[in-house]
C-alpha atoms as a PDB file:
ATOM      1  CA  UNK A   1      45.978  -8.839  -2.319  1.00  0.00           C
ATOM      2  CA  UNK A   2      44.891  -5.488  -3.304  1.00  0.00           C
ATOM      3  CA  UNK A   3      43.199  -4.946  -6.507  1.00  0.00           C
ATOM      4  CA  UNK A   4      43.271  -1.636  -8.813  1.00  0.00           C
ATOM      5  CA  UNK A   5      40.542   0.764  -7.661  1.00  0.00           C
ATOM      6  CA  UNK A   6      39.187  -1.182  -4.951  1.00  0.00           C
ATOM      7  CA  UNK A   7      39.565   0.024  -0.921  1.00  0.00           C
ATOM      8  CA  UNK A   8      41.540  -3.160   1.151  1.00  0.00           C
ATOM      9  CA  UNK A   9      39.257  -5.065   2.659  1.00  0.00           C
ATOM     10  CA  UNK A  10      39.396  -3.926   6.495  1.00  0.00           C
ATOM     11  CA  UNK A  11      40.337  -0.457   5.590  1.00  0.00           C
ATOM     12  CA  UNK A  12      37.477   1.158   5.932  1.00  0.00           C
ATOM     13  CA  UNK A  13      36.918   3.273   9.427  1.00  0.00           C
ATOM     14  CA  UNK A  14      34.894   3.134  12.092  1.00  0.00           C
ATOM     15  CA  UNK A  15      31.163   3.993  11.146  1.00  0.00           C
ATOM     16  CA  UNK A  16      32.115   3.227   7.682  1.00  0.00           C
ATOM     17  CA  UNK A  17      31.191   0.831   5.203  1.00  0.00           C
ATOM     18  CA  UNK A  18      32.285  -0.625   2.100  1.00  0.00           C
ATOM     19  CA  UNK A  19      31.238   0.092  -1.225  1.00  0.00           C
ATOM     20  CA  UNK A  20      32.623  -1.708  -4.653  1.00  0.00           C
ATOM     21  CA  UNK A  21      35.731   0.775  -4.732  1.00  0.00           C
ATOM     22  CA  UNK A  22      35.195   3.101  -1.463  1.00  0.00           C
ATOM     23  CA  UNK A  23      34.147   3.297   1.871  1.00  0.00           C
ATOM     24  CA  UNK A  24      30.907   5.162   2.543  1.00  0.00           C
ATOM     25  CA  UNK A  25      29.379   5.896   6.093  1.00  0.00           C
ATOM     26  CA  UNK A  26      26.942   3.908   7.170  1.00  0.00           C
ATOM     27  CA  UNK A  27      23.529   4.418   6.997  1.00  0.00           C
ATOM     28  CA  UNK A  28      20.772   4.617   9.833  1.00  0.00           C
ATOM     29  CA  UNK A  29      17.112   4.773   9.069  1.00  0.00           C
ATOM     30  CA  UNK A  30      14.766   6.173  11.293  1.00  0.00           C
ATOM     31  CA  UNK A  31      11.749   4.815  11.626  1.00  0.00           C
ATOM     32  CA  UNK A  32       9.186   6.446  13.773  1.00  0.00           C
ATOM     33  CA  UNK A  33       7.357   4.895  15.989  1.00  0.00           C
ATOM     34  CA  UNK A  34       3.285   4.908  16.417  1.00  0.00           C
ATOM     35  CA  UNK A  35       1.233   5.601  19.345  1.00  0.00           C
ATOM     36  CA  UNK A  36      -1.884   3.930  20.375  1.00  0.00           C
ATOM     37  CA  UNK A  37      -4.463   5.000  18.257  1.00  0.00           C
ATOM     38  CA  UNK A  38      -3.157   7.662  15.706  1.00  0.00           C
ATOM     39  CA  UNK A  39      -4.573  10.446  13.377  1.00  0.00           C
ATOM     40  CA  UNK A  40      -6.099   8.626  10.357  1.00  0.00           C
ATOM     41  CA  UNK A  41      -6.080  10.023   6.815  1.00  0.00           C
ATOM     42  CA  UNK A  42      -9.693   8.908   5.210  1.00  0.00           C
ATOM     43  CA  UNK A  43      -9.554   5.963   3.249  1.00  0.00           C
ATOM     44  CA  UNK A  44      -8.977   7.563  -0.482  1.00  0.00           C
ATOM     45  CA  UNK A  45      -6.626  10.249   1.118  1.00  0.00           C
ATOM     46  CA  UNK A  46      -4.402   7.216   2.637  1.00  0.00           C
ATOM     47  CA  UNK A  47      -4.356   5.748  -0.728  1.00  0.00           C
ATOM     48  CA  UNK A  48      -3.543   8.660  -2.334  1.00  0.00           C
ATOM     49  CA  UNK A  49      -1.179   9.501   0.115  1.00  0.00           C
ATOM     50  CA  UNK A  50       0.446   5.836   0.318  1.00  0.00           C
ATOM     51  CA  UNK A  51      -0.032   5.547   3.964  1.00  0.00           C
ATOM     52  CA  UNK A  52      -3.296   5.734   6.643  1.00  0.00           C
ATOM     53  CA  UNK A  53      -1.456   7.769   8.850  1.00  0.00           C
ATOM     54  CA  UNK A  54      -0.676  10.808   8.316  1.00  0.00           C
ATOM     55  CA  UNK A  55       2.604  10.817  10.593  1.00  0.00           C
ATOM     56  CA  UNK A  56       4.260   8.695   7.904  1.00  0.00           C
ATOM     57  CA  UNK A  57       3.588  11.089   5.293  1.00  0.00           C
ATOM     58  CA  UNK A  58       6.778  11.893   3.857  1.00  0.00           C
ATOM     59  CA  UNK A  59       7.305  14.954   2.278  1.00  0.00           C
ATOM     60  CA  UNK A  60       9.005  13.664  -0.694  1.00  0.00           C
ATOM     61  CA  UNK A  61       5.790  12.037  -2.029  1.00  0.00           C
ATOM     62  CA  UNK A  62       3.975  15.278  -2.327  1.00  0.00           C
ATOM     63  CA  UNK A  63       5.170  16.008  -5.725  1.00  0.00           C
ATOM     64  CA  UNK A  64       3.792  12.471  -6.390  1.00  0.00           C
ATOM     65  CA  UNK A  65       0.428  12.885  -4.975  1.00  0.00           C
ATOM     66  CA  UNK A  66       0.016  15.619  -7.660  1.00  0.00           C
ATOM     67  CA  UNK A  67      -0.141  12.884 -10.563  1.00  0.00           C
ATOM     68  CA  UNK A  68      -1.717  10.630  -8.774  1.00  0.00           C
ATOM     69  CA  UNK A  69      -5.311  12.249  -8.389  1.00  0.00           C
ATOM     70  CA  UNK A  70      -8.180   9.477  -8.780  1.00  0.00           C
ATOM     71  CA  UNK A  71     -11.411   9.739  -9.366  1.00  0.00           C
ATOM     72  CA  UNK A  72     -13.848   8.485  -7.419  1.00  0.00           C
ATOM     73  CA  UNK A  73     -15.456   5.348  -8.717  1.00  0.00           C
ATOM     74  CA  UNK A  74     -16.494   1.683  -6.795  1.00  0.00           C
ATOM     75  CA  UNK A  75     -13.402   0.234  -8.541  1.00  0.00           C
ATOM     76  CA  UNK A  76     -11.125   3.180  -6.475  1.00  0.00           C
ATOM     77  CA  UNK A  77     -13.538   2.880  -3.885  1.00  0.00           C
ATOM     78  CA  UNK A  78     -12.979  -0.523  -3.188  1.00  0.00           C
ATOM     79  CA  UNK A  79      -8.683   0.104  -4.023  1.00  0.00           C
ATOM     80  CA  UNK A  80      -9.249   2.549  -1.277  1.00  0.00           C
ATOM     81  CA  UNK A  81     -10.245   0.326   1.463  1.00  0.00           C
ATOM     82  CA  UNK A  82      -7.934  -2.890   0.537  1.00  0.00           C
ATOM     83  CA  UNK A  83      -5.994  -0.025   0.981  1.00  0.00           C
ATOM     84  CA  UNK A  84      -6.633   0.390   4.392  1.00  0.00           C
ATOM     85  CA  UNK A  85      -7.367  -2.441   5.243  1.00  0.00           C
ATOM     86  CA  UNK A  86      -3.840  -3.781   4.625  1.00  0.00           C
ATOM     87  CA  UNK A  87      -1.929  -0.265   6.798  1.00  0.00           C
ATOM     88  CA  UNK A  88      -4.423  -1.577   9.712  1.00  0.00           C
ATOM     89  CA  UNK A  89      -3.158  -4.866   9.429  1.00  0.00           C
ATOM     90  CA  UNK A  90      -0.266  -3.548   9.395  1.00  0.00           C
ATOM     91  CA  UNK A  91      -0.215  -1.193  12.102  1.00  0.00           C
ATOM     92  CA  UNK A  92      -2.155  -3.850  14.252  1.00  0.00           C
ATOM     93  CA  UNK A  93       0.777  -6.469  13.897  1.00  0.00           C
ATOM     94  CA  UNK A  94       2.530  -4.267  16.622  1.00  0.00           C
ATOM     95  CA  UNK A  95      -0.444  -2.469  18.186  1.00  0.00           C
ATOM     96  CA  UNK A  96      -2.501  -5.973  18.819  1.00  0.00           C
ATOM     97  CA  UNK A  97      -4.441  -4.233  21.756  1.00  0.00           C
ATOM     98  CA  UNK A  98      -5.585  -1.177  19.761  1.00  0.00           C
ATOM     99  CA  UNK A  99      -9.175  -1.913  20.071  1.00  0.00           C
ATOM    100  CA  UNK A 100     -10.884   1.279  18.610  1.00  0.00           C
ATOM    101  CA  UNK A 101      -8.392   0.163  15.484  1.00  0.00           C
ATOM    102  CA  UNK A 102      -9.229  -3.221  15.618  1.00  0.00           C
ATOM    103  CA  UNK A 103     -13.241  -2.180  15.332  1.00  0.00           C
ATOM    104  CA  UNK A 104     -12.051   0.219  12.395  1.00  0.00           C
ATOM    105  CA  UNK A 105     -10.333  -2.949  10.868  1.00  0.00           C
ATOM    106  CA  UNK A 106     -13.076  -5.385  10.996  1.00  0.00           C
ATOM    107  CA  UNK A 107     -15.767  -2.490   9.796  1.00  0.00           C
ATOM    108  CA  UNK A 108     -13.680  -2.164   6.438  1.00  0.00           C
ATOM    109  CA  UNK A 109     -13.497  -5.574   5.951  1.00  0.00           C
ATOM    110  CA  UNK A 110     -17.299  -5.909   5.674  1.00  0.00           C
ATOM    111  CA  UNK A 111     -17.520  -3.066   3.785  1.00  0.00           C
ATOM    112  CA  UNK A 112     -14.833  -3.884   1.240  1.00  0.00           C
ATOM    113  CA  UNK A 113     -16.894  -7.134   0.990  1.00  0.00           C
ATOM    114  CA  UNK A 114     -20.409  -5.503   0.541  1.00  0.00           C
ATOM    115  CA  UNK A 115     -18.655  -3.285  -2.048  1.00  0.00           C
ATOM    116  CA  UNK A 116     -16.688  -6.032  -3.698  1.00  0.00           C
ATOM    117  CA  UNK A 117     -20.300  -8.283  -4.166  1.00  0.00           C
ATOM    118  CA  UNK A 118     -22.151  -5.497  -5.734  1.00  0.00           C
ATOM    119  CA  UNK A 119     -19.431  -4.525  -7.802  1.00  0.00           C
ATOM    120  CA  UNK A 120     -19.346  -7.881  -9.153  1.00  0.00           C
ATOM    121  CA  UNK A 121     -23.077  -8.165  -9.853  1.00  0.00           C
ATOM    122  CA  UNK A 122     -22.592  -5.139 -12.118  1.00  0.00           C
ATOM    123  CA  UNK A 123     -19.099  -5.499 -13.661  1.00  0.00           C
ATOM    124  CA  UNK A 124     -18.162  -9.075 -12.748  1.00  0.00           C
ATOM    125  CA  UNK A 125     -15.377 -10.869 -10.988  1.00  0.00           C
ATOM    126  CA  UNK A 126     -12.664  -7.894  -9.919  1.00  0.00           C
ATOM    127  CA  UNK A 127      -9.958 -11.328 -10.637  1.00  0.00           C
ATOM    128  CA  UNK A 128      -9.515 -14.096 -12.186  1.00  0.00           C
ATOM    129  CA  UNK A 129      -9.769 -15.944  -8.673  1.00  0.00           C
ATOM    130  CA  UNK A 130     -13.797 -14.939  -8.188  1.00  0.00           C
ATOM    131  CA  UNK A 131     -14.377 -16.695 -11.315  1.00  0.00           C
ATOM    132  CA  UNK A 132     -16.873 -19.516 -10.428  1.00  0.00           C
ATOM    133  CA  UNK A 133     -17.504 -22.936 -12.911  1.00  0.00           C
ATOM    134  CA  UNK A 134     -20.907 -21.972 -13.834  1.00  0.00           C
ATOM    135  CA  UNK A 135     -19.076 -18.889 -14.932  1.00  0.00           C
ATOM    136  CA  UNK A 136     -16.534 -20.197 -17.211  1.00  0.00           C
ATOM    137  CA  UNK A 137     -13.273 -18.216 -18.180  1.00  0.00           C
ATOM    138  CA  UNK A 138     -15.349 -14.975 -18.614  1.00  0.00           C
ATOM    139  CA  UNK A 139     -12.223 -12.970 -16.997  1.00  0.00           C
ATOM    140  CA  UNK A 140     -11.034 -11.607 -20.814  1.00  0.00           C
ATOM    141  CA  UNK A 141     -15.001  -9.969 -21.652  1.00  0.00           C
ATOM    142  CA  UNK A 142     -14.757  -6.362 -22.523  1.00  0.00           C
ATOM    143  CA  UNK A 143     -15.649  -3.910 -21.028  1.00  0.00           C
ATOM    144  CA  UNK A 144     -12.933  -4.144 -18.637  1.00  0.00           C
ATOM    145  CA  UNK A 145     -13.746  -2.120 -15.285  1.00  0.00           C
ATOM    146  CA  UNK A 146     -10.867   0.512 -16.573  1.00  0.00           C
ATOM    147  CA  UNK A 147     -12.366   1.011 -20.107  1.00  0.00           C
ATOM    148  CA  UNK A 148     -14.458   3.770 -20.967  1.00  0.00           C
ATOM    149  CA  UNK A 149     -18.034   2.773 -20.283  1.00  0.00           C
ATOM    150  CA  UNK A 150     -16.866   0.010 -18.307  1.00  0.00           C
ATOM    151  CA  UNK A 151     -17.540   1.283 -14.746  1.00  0.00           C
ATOM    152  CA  UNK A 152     -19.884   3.819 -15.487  1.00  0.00           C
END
């Protein structure tokens, strides 16, 4: 049974799709593949630039990339490598055997965690999860990082 401004179901042709009221064609993505070992952007350019690798760019988020300048402090420091840290995953979940990316990986890891150790000794827990007991809920004490005079 057809209904008023809706296409009959099995009406729609070949390389088409339906839509609540229409056909439409269908959609298919490209999604480019990586090669071993690709250009990197630098670790606050990939965050920036919402990818390490500068072959998924798009060109769309340029307009984007011009609001988004940050400046550089340990709190954006440290965004910047969980950052990267998280594309290498990433890009290591199909490129396993990357070693000179795998080396890359591991190095940011023990830098994010030098970083995230001093940070805390000067600002205190980043979240509410580095909190210790001896501590007590002191996640809510202002300064917060963001604040002015807060991660001077």
């Amino acid at each position: 049974m057809e209904r008023p401004n809706q296409t009959p179901a099995g009406s729609c042709g070949a390389g088409m799709g339906t839509l609540p009221g229409s056909c439409a064609p269908l959609a298919f993505p490209y999604i480019p593949m990586q090669e071993q070992n690709p250009p990197r952007f630098s670790r606050a350019e990939a965050l920036q630039a919402g990818t390490l690798f500068p072959g998924l760019d798009l060109p769309f988020k340029a307009a984007i990339q011009a609001k988004t300048k940050l400046t550089n402090t340990a709190l954006v420091e440290l965004m910047a490598l969980d950052f990267a840290i998280k594309e290498l995953n990433l890009y290591l979940d199909t490129h396993a055997n990357d070693q000179e990316v795998l080396q890359l990986y591991w190095s940011y890891i023990k830098l994010a965690k030098e970083g995230r150790e001093k940070y805390e000794k000067m600002y205190g827990p980043l979240t509410s999860t580095d909190l210790t007991p001896e501590d007590g809920y002191a996640w809510l004490k202002d300064p917060w990082p963001w604040d002015v005079g807060g991660n001077d």
